[in-house]
C-alpha atoms as a PDB file:
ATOM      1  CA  UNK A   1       0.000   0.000   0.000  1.00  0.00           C
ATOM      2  CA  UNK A   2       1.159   3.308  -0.509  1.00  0.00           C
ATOM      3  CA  UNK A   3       1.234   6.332   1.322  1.00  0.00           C
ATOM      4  CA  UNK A   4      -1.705   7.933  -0.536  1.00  0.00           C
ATOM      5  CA  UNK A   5      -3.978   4.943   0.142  1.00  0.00           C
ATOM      6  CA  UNK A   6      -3.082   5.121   3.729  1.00  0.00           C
ATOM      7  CA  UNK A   7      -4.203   9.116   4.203  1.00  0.00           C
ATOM      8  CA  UNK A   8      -6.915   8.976   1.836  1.00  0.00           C
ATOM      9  CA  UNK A   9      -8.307   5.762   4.264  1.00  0.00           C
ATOM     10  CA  UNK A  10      -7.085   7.470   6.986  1.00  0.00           C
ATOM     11  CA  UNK A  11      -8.891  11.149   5.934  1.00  0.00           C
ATOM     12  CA  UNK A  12     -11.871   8.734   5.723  1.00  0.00           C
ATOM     13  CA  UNK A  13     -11.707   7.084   8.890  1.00  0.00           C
ATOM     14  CA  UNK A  14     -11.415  10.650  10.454  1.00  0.00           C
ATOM     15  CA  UNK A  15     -14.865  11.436   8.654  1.00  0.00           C
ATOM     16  CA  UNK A  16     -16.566   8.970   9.650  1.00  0.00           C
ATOM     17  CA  UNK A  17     -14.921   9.242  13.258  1.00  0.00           C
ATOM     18  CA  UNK A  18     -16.000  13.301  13.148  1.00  0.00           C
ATOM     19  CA  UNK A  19     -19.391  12.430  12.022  1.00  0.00           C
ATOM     20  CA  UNK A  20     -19.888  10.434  14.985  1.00  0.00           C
ATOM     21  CA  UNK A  21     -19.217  12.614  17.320  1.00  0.00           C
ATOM     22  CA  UNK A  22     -21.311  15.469  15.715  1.00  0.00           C
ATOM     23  CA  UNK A  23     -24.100  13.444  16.203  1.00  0.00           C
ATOM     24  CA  UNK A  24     -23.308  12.099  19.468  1.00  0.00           C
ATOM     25  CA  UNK A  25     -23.735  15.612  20.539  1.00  0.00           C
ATOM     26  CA  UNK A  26     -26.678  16.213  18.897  1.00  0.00           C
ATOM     27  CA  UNK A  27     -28.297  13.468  20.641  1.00  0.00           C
ATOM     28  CA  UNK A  28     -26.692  14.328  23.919  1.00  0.00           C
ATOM     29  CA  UNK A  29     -28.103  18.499  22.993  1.00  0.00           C
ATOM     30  CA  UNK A  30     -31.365  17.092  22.216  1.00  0.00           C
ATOM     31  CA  UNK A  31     -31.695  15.020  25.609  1.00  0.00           C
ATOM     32  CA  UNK A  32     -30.666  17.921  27.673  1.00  0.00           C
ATOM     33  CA  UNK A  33     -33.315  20.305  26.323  1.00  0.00           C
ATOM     34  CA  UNK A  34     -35.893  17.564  26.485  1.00  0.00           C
ATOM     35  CA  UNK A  35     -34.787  17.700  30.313  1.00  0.00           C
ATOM     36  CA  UNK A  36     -35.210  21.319  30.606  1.00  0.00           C
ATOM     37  CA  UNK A  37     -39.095  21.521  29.109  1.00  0.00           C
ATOM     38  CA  UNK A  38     -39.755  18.786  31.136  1.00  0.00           C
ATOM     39  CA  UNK A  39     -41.167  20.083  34.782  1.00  0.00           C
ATOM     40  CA  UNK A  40     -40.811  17.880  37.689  1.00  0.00           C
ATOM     41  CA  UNK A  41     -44.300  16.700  38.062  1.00  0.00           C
ATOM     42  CA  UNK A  42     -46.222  18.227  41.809  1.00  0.00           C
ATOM     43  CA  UNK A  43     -46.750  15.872  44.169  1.00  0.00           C
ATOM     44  CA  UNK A  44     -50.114  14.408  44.182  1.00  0.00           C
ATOM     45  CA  UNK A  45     -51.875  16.297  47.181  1.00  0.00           C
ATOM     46  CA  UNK A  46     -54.429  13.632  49.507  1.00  0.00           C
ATOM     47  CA  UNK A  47     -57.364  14.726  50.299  1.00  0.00           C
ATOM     48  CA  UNK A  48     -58.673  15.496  54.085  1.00  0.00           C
ATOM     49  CA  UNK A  49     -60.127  12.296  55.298  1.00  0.00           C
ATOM     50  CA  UNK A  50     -61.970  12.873  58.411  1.00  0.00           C
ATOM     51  CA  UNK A  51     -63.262   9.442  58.745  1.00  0.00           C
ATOM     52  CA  UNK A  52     -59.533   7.885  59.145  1.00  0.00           C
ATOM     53  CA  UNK A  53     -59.132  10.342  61.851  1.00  0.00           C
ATOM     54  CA  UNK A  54     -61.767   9.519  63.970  1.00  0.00           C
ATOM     55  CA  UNK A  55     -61.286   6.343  63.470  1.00  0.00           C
ATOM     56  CA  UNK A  56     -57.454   6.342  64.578  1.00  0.00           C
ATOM     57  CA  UNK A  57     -58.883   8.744  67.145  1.00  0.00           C
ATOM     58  CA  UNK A  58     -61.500   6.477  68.451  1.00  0.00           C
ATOM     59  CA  UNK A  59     -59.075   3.257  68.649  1.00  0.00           C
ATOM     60  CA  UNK A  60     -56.358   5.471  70.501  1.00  0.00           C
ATOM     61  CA  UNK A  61     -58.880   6.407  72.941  1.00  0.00           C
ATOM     62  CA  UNK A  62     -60.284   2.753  73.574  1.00  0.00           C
ATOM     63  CA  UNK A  63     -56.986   1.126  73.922  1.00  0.00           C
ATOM     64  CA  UNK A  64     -55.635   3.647  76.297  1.00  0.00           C
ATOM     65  CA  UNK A  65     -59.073   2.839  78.329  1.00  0.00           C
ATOM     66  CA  UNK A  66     -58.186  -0.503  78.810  1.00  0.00           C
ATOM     67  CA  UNK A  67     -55.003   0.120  79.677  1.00  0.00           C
ATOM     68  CA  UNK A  68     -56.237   2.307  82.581  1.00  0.00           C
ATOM     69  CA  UNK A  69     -58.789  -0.019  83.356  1.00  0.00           C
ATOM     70  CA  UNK A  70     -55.989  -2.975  83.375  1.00  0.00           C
ATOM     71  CA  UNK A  71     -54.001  -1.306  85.673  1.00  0.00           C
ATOM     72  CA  UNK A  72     -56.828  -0.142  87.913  1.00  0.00           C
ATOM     73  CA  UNK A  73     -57.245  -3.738  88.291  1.00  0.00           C
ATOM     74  CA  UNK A  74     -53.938  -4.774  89.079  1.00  0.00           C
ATOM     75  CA  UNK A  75     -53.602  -1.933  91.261  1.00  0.00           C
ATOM     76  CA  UNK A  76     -57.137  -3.386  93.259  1.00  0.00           C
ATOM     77  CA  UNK A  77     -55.246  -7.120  93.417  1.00  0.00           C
ATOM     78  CA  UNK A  78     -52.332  -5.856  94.883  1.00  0.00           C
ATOM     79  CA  UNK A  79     -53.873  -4.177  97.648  1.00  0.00           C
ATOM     80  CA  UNK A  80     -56.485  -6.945  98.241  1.00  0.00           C
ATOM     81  CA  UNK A  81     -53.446  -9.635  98.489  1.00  0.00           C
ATOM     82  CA  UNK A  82     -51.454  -7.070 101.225  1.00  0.00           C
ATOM     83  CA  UNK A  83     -54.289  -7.098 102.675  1.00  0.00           C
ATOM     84  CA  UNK A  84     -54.468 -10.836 103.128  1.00  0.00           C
ATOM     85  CA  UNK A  85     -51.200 -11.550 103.812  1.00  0.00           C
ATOM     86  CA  UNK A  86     -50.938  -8.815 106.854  1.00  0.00           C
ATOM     87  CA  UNK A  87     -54.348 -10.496 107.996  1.00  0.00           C
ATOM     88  CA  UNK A  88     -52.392 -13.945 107.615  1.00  0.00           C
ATOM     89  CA  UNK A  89     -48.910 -13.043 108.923  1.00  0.00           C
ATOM     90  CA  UNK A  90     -51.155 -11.127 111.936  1.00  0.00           C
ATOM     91  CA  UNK A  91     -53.335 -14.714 112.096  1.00  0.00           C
ATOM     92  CA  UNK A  92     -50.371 -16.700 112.349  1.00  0.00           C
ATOM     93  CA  UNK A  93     -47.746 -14.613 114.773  1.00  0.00           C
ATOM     94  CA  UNK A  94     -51.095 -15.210 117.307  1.00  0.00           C
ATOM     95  CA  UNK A  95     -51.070 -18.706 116.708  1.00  0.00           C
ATOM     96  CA  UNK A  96     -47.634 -18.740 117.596  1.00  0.00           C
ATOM     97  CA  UNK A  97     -48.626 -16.815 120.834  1.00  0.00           C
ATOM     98  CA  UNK A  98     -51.081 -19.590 121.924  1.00  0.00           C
ATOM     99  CA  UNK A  99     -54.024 -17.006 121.733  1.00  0.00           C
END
């Protein structure tokens, strides 16, 4: 091959290399323009649902109703069984007396 072949294939290789990148950045010029027009869609907004709230409402208030009624029980056990064990201890220290 001779010189001439080589740069005339060459020349062409740089064409079609050129070309390439031309529209490379077309594409690339196109996309970022598309990006530009393009608003970032709002947020949908949800609507005011007053049933959910009463009923989250209505749950928080019945659970914490048990709760206070739990305890109120719990708290009526625990005195009821000090109460029977300082009748018992008082029971048995008088046995122990002979009384």
């Amino acid at each position: 091959m001779s010189d001439l072949e080589k740069a005339s294939r060459d020349a062409v290789e740089a064409a079609d290399n050129s070309e390439m990148v031309r529209q490379i950045a077309a594409i690339l010029a196109a996309q970022q323009l598309l990006n530009q027009q393009q608003p970032a869609p709002a947020p949908a907004r949800r609507e005011f649902n007053a049933t959910r709230w009463l009923v989250i409402g209505g749950v928080v208030v019945s659970v914490g109703l048990v709760a206070s009624l739990f305890a109120i029980a719990v708290a009526i056990g625990a005195t009821c069984a000090t109460a029977c064990l300082l009748i018992l201890r008082s029971l048995w220290t008088d046995f122990q007396k002979g009384k």
